[in-house]
Each structure stands twice: as C-alpha cells, then as structure tokens.
PDB file of N, CA and C in Angstrom:
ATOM      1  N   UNK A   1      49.141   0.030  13.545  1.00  0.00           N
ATOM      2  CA  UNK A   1      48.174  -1.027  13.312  1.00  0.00           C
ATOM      3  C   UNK A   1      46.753  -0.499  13.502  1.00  0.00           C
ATOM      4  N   UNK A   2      46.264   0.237  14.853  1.00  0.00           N
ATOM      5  CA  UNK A   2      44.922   0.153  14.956  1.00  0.00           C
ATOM      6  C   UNK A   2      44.659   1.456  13.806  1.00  0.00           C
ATOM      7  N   UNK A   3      45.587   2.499  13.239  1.00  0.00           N
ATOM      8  CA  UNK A   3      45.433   3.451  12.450  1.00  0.00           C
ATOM      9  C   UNK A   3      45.324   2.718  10.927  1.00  0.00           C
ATOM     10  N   UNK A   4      45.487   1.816  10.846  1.00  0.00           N
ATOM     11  CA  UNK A   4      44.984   1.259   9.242  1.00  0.00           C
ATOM     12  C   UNK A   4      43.828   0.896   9.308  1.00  0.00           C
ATOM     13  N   UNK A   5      43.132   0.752  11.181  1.00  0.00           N
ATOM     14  CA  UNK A   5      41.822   0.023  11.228  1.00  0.00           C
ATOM     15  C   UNK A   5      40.881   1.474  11.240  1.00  0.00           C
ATOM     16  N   UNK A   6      41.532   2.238  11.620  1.00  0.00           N
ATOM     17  CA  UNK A   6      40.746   3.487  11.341  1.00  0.00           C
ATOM     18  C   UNK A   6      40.158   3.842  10.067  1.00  0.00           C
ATOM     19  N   UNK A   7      41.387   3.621   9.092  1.00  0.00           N
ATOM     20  CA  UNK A   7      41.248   4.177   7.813  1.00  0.00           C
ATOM     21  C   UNK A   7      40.414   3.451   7.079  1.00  0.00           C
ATOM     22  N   UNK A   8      40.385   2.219   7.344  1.00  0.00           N
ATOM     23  CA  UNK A   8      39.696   1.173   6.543  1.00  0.00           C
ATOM     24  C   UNK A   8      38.118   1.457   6.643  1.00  0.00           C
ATOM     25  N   UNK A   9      37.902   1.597   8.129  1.00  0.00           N
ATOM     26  CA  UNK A   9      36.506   2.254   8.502  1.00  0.00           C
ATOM     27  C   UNK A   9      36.134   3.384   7.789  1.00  0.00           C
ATOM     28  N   UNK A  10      36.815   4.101   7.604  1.00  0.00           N
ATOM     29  CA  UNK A  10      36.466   5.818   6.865  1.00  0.00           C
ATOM     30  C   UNK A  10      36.157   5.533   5.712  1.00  0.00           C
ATOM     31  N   UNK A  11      37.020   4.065   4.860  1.00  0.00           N
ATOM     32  CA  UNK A  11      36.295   4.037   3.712  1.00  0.00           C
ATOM     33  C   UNK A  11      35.123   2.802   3.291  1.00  0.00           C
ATOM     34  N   UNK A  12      34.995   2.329   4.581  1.00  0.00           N
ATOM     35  CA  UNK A  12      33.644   1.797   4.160  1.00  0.00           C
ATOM     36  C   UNK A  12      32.583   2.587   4.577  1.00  0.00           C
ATOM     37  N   UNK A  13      32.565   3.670   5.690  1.00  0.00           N
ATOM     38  CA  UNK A  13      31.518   4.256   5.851  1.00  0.00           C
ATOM     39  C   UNK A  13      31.566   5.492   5.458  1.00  0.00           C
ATOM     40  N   UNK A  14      32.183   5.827   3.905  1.00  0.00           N
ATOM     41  CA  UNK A  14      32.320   7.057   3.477  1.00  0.00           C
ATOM     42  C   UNK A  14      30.972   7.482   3.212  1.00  0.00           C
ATOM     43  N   UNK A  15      30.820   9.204   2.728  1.00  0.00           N
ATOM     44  CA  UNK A  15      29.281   9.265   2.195  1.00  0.00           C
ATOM     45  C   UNK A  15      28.807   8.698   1.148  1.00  0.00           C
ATOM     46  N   UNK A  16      29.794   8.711   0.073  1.00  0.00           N
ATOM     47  CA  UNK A  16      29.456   7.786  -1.199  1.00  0.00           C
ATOM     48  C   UNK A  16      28.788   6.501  -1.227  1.00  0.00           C
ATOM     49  N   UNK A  17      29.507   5.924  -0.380  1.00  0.00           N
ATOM     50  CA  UNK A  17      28.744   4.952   0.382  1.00  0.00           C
ATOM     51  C   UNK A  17      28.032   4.208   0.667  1.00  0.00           C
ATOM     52  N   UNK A  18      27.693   5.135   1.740  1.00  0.00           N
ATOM     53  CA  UNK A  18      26.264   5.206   2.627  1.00  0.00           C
ATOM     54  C   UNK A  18      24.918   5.831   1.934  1.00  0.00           C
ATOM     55  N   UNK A  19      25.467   6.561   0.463  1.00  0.00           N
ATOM     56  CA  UNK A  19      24.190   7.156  -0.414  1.00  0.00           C
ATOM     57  C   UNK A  19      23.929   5.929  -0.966  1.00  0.00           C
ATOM     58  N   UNK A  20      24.804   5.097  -2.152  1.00  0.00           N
ATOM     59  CA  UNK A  20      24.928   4.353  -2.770  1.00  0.00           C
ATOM     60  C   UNK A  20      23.768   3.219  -2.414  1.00  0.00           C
ATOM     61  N   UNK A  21      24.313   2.782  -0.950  1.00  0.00           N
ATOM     62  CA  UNK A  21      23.743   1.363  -0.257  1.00  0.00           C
ATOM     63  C   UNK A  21      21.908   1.870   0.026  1.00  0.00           C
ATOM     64  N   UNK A  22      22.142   3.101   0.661  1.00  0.00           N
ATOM     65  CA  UNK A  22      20.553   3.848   0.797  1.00  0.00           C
ATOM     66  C   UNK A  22      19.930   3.898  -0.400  1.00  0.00           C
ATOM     67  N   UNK A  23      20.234   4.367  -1.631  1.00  0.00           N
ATOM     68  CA  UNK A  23      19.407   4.248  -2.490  1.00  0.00           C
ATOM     69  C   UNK A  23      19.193   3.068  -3.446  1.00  0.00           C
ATOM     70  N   UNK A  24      20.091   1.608  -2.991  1.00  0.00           N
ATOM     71  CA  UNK A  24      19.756   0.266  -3.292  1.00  0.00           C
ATOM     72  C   UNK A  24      18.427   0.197  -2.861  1.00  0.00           C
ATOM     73  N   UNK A  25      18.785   0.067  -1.393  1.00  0.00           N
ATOM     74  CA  UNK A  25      17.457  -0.039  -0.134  1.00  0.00           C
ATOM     75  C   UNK A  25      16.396   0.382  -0.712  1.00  0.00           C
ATOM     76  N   UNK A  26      16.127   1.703  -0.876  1.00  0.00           N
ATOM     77  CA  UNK A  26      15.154   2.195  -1.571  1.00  0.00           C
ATOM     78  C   UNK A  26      14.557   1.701  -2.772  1.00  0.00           C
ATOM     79  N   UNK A  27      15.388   1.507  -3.695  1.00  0.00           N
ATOM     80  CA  UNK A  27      14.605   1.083  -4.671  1.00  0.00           C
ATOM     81  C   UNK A  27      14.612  -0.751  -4.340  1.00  0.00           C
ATOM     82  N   UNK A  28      14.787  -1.270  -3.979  1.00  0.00           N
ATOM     83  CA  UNK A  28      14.625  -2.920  -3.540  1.00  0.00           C
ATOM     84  C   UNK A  28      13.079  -2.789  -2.796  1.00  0.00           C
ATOM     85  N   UNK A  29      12.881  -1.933  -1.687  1.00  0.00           N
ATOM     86  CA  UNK A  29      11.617  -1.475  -1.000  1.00  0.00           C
ATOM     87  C   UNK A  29      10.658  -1.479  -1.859  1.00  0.00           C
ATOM     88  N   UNK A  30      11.018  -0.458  -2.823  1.00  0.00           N
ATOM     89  CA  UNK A  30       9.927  -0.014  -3.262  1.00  0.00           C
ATOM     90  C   UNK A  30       9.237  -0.996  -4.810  1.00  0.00           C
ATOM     91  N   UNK A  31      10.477  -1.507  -4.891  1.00  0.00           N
ATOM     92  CA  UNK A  31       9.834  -2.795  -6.300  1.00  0.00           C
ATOM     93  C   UNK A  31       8.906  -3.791  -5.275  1.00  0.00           C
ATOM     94  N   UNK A  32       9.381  -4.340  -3.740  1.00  0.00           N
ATOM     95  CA  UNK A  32       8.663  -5.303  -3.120  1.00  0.00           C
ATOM     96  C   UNK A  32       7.509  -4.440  -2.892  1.00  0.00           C
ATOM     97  N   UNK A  33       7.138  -3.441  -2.741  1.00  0.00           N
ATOM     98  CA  UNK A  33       5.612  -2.902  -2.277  1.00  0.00           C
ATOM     99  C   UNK A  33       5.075  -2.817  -3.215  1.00  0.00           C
ATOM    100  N   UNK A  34       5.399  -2.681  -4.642  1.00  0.00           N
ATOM    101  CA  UNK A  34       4.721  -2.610  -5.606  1.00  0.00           C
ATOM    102  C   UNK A  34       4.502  -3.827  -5.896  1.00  0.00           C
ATOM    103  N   UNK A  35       5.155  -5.126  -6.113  1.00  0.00           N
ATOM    104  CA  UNK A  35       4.720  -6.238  -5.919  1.00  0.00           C
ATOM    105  C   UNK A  35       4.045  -6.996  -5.412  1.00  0.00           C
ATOM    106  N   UNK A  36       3.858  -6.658  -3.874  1.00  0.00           N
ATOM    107  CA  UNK A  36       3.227  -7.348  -3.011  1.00  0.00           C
ATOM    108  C   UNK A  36       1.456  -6.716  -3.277  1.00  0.00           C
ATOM    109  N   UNK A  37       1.175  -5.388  -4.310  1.00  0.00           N
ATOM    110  CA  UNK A  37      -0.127  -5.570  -4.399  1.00  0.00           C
ATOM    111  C   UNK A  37      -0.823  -6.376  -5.540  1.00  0.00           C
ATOM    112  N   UNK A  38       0.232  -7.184  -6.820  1.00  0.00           N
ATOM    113  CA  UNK A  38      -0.214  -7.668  -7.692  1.00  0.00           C
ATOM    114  C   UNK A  38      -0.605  -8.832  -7.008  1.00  0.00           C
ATOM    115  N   UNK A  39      -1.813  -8.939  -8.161  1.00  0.00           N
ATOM    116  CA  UNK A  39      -3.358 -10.387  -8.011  1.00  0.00           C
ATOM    117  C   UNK A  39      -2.761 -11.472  -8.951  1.00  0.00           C
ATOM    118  N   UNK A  40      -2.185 -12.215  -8.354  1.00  0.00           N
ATOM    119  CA  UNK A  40      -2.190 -13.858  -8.824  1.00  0.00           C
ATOM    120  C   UNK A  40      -3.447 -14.113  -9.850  1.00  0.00           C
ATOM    121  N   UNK A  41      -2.972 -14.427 -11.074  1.00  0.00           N
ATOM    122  CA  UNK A  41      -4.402 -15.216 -11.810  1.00  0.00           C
ATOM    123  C   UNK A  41      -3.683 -16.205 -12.349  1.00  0.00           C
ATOM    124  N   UNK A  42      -4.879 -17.137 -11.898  1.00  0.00           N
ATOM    125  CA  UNK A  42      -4.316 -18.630 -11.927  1.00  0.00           C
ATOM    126  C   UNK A  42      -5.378 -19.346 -13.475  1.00  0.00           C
ATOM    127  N   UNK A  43      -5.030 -20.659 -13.990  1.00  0.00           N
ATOM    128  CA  UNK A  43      -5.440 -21.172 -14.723  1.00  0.00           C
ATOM    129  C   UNK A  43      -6.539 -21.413 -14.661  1.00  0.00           C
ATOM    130  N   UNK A  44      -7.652 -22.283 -15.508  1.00  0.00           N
ATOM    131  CA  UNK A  44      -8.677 -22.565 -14.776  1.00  0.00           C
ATOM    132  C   UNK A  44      -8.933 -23.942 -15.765  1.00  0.00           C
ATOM    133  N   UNK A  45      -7.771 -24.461 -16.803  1.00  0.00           N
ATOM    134  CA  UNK A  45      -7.631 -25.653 -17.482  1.00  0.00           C
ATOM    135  C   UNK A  45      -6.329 -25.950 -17.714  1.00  0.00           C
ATOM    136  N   UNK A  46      -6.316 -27.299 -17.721  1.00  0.00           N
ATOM    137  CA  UNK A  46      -4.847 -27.865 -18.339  1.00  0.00           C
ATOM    138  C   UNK A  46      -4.342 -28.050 -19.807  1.00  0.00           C
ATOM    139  N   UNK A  47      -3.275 -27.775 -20.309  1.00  0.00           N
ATOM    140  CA  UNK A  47      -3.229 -27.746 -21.419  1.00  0.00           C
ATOM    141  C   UNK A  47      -1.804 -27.097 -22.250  1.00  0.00           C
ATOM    142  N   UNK A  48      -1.555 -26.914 -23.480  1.00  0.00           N
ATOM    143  CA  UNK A  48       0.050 -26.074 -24.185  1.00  0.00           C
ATOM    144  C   UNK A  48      -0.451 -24.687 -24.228  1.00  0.00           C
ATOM    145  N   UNK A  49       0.174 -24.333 -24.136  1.00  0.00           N
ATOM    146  CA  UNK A  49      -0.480 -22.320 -24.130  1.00  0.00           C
ATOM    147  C   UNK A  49       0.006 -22.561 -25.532  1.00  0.00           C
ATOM    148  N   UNK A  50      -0.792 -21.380 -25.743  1.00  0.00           N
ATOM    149  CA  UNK A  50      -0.721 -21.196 -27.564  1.00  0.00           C
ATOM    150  C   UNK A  50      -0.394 -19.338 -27.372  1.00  0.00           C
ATOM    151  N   UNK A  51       0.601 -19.148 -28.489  1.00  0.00           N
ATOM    152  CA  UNK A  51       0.798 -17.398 -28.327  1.00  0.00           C
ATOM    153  C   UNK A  51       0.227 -16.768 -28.769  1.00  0.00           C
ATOM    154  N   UNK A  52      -1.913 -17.178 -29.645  1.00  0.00           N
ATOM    155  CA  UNK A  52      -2.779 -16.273 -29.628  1.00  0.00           C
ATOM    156  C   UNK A  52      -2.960 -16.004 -28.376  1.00  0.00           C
ATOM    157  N   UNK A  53      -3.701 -14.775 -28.146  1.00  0.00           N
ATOM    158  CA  UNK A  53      -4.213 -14.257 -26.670  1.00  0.00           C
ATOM    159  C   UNK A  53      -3.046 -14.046 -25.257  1.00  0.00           C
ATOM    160  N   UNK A  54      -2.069 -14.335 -25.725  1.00  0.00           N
ATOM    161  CA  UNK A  54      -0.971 -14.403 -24.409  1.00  0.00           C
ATOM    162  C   UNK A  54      -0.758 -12.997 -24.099  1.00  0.00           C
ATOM    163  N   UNK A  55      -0.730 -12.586 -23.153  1.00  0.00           N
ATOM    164  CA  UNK A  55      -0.671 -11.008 -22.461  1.00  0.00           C
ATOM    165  C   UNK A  55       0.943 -11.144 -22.341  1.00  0.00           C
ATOM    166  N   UNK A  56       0.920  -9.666 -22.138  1.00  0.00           N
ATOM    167  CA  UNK A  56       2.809  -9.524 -22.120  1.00  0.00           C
ATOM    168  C   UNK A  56       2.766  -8.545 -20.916  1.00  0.00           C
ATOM    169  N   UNK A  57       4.174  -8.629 -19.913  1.00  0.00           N
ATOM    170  CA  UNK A  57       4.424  -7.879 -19.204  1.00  0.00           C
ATOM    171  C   UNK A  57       3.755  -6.345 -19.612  1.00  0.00           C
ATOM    172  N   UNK A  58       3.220  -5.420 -19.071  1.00  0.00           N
ATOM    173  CA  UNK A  58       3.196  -3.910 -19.302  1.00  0.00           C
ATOM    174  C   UNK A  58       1.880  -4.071 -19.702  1.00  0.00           C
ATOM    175  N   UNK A  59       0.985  -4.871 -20.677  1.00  0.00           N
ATOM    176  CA  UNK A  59      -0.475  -4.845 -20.957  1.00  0.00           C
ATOM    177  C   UNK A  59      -1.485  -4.163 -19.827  1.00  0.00           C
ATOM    178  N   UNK A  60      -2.304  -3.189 -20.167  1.00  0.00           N
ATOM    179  CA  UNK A  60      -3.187  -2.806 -19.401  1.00  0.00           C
ATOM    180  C   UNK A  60      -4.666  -4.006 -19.904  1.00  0.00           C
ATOM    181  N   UNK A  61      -4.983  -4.461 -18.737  1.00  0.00           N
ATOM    182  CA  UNK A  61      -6.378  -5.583 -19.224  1.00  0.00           C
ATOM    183  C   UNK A  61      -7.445  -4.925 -18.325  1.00  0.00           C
ATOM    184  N   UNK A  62      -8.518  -5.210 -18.419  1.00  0.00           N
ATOM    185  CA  UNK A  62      -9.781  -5.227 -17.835  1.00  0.00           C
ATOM    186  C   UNK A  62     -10.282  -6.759 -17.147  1.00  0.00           C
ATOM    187  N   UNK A  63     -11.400  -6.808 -16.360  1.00  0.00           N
ATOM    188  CA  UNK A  63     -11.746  -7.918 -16.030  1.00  0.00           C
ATOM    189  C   UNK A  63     -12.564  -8.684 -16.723  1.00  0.00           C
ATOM    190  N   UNK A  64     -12.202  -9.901 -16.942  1.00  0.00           N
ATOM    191  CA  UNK A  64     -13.003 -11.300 -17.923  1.00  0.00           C
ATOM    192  C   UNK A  64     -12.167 -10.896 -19.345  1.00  0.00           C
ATOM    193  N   UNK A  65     -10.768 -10.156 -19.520  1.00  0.00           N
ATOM    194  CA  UNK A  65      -9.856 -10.919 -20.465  1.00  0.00           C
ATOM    195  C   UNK A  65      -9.481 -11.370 -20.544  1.00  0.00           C
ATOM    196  N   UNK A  66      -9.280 -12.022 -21.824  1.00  0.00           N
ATOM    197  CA  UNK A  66      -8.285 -12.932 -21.986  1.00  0.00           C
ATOM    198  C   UNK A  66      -6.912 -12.852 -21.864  1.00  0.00           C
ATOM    199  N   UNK A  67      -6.259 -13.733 -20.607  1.00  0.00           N
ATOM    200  CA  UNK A  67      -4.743 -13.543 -20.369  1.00  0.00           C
ATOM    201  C   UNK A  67      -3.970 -14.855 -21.190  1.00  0.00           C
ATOM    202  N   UNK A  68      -4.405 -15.974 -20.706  1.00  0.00           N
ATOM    203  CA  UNK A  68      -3.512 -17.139 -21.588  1.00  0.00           C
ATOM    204  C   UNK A  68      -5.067 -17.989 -22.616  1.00  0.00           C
ATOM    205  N   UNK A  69      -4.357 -18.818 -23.547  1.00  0.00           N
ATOM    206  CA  UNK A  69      -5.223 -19.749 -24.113  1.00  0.00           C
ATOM    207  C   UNK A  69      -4.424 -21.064 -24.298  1.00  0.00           C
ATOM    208  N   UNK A  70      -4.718 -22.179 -24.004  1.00  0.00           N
ATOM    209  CA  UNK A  70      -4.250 -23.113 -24.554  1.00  0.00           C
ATOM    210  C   UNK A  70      -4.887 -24.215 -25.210  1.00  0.00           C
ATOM    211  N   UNK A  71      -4.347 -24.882 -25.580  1.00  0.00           N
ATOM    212  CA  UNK A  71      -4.789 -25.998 -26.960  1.00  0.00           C
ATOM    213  C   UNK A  71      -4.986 -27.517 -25.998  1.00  0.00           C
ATOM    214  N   UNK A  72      -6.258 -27.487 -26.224  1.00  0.00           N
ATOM    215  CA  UNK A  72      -6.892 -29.017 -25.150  1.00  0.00           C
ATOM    216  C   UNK A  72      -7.346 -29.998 -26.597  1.00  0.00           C
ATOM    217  N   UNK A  73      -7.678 -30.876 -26.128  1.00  0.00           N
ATOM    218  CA  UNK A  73      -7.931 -31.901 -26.487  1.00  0.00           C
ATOM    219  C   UNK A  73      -9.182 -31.246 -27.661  1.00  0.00           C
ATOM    220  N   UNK A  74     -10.087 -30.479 -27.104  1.00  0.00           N
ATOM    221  CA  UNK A  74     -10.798 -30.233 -27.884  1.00  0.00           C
ATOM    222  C   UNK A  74     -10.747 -29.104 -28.609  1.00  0.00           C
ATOM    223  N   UNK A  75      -9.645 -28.373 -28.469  1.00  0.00           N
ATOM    224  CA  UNK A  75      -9.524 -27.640 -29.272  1.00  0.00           C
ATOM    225  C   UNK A  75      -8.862 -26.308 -28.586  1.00  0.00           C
ATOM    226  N   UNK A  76      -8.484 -25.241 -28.975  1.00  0.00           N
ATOM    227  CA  UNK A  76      -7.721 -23.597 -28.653  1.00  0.00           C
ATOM    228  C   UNK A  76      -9.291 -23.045 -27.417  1.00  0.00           C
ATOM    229  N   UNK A  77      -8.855 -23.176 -25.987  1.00  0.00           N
ATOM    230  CA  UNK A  77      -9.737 -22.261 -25.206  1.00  0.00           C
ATOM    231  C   UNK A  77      -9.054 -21.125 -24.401  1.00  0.00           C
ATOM    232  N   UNK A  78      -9.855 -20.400 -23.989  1.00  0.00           N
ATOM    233  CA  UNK A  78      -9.198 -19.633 -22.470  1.00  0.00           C
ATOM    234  C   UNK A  78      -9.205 -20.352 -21.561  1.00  0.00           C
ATOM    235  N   UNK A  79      -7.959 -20.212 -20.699  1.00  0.00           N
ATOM    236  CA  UNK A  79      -7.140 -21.246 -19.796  1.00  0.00           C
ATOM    237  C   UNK A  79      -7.250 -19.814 -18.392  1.00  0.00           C
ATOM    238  N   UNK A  80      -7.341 -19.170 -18.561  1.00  0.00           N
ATOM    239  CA  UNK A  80      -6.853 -17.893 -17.726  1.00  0.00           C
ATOM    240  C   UNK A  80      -8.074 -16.500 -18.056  1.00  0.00           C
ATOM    241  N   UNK A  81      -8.731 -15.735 -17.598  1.00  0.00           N
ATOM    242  CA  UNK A  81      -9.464 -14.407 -17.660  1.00  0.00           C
ATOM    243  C   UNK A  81      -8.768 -13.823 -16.417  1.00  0.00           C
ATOM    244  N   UNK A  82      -8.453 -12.441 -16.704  1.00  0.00           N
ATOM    245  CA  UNK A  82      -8.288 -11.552 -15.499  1.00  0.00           C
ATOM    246  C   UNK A  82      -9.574 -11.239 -14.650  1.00  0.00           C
ATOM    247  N   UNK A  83      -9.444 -11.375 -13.314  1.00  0.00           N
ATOM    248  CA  UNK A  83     -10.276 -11.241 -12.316  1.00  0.00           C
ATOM    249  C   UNK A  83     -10.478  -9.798 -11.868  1.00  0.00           C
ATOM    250  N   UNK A  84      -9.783  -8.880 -12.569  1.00  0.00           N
ATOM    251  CA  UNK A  84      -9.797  -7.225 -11.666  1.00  0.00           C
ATOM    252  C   UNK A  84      -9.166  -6.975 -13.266  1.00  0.00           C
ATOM    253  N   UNK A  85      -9.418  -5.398 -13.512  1.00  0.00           N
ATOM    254  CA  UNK A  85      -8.459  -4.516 -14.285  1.00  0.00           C
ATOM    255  C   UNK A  85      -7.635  -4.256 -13.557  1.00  0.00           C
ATOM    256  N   UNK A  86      -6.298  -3.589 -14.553  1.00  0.00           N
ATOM    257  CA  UNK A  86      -5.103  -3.304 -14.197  1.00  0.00           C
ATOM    258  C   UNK A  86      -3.977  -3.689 -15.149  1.00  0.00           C
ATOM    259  N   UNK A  87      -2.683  -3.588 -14.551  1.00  0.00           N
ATOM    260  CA  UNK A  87      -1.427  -3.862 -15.077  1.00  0.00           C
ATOM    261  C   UNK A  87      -0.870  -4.977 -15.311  1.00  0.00           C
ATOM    262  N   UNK A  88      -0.830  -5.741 -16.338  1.00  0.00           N
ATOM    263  CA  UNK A  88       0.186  -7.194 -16.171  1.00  0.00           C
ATOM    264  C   UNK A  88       1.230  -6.533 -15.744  1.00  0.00           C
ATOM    265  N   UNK A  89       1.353  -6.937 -14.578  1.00  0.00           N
ATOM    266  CA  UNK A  89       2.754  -7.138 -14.092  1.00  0.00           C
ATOM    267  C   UNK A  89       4.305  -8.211 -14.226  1.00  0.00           C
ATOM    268  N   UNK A  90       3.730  -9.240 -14.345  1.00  0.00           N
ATOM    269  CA  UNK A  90       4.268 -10.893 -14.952  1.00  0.00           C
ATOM    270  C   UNK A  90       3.505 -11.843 -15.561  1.00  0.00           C
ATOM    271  N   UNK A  91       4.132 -11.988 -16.464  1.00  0.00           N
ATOM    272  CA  UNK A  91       3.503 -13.494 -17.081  1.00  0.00           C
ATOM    273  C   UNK A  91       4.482 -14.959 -16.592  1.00  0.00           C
ATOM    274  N   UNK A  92       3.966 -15.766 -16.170  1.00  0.00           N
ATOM    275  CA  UNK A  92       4.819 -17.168 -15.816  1.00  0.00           C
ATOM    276  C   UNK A  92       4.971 -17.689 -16.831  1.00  0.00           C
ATOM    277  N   UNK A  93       4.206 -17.941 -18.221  1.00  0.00           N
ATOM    278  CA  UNK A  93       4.412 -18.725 -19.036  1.00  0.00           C
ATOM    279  C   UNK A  93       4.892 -18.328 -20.364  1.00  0.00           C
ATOM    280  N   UNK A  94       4.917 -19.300 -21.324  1.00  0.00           N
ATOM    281  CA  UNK A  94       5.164 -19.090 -22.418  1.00  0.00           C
ATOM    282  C   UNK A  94       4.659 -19.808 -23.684  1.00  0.00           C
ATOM    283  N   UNK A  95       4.685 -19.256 -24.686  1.00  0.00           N
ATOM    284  CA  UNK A  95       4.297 -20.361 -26.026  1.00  0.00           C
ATOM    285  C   UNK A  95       4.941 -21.544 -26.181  1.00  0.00           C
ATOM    286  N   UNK A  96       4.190 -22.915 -25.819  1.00  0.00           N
ATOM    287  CA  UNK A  96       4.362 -24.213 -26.148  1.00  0.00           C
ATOM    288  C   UNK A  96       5.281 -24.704 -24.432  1.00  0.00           C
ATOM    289  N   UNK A  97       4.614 -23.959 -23.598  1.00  0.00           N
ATOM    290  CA  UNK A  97       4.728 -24.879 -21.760  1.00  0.00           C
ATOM    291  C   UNK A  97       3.186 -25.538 -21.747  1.00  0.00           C
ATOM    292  N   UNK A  98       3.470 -26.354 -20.731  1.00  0.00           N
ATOM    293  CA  UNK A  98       2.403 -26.878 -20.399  1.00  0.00           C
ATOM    294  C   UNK A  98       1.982 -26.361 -19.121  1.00  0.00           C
ATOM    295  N   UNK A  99       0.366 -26.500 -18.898  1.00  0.00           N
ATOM    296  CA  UNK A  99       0.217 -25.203 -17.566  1.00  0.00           C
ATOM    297  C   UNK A  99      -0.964 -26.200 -16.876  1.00  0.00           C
ATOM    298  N   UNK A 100      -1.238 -26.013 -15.849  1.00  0.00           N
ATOM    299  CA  UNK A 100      -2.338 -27.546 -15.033  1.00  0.00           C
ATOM    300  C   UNK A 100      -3.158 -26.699 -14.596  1.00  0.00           C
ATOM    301  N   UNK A 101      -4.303 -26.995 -14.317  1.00  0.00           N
ATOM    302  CA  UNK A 101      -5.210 -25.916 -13.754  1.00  0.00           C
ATOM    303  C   UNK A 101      -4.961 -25.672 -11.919  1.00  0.00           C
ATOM    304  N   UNK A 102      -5.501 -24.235 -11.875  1.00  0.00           N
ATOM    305  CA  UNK A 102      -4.809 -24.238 -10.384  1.00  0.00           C
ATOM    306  C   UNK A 102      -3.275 -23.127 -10.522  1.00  0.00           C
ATOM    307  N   UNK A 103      -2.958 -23.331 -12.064  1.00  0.00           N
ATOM    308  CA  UNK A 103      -1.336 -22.936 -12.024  1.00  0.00           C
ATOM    309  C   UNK A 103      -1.521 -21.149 -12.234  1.00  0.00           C
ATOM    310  N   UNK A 104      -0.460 -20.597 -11.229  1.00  0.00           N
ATOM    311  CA  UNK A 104      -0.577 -19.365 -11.392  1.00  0.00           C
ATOM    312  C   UNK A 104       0.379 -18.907 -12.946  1.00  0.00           C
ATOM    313  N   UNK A 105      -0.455 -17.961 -14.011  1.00  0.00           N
ATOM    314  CA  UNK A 105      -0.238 -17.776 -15.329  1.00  0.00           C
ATOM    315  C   UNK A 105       0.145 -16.210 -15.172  1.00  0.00           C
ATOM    316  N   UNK A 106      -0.205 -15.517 -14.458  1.00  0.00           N
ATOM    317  CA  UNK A 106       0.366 -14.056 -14.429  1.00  0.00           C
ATOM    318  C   UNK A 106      -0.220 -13.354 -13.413  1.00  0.00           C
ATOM    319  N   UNK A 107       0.272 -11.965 -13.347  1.00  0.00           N
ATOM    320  CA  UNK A 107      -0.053 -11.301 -11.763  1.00  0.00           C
ATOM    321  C   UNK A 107      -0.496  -9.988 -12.110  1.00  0.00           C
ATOM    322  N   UNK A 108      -1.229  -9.098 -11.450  1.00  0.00           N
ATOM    323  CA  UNK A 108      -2.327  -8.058 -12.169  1.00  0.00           C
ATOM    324  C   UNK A 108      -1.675  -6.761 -10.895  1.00  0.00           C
ATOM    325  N   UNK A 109      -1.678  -5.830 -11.375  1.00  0.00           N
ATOM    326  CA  UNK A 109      -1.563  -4.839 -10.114  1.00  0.00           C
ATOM    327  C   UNK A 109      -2.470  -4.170 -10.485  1.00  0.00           C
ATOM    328  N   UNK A 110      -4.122  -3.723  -9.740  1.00  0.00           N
ATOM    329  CA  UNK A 110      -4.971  -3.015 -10.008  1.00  0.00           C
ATOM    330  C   UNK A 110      -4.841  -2.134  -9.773  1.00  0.00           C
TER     331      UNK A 110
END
C-alpha cells in the first residue's frame, strides 16, 4: 500500500513535470508584467463606434491618435486619442457597440 503511494509521488513530481509546470509559471508571469504596464485609454464621448479609425491589437500609435470614432448625434467624431505612444495592446470594442464616455476603449504599452 504505502509503495503505490510512493510511486504515485515519483510521478507527479517527475522532471517532466516540474519543467512543464515551471515554464507555465513563467510565461503566465511574464504576460502579467507586460500587462500591468499598459495605459488604459478611455472614451471621452458617448456613442456606436464606427470601423473608420478603429485601432487593432499590434498597431504602433503616437500621442493625440486616433484610437476609436463613433457616430453621435451630430455626426462621425473621435471618441478616444491615445495619451502616450506605443503599442495597442487591446482594443475593448468593436464596430456597431455602444461605448459611454469614461469607458475604457483600449490599452497602450509605451
């Protein structure tokens, strides 16, 4: 009996393993640190995003571009400008959501 509890141990803490689970760790780490330096840019009107001007994951922008636009009452504006250059990292939205001002629209890693 306690020799099957042995064995059972040997193969959960084989090296295969213990590499396997370590280099999860690692890369889970290292996506959250790279994350945790992207800049929130938030809306700055309410309105339907329209898919002129919409930034896509991977876009390199500068600061005071255009990230989202949406269609107001009075017509197609910028809803969103990036605050820093850098990397889109995420976009939250999409063509034909509705977005409130205040609402975070995508995230920048400078």
């Amino acid at each position: 009996m306690w020799v099957e509890g042995i064995i059972v141990r040997q193969r959960i803490f084989s090296v295969r393993n213990i590499l396997v689970l370590s280099l999860v760790m690692l890369v889970m780490f290292a996506s959250f640190a790279f994350a945790a330096g992207a800049i929130a840019q938030t809306s700055s009107l309410t309105g339907t995003v329209v898919a002129e001007g919409l930034v896509s994951t991977g876009m390199l922008v500068s600061e005071g571009q255009v990230l989202v636009k949406v269609k107001t009452i009075a017509g197609t504006a910028a809803a969103a400008r990036a605050n820093c250059s850098g990397k889109v990292v995420s976009v939250s939205v999409s063509p034909g959501s509705s977005i409130v001002a205040g609402q975070v629209v995508a995230s920048i890693q400078p």
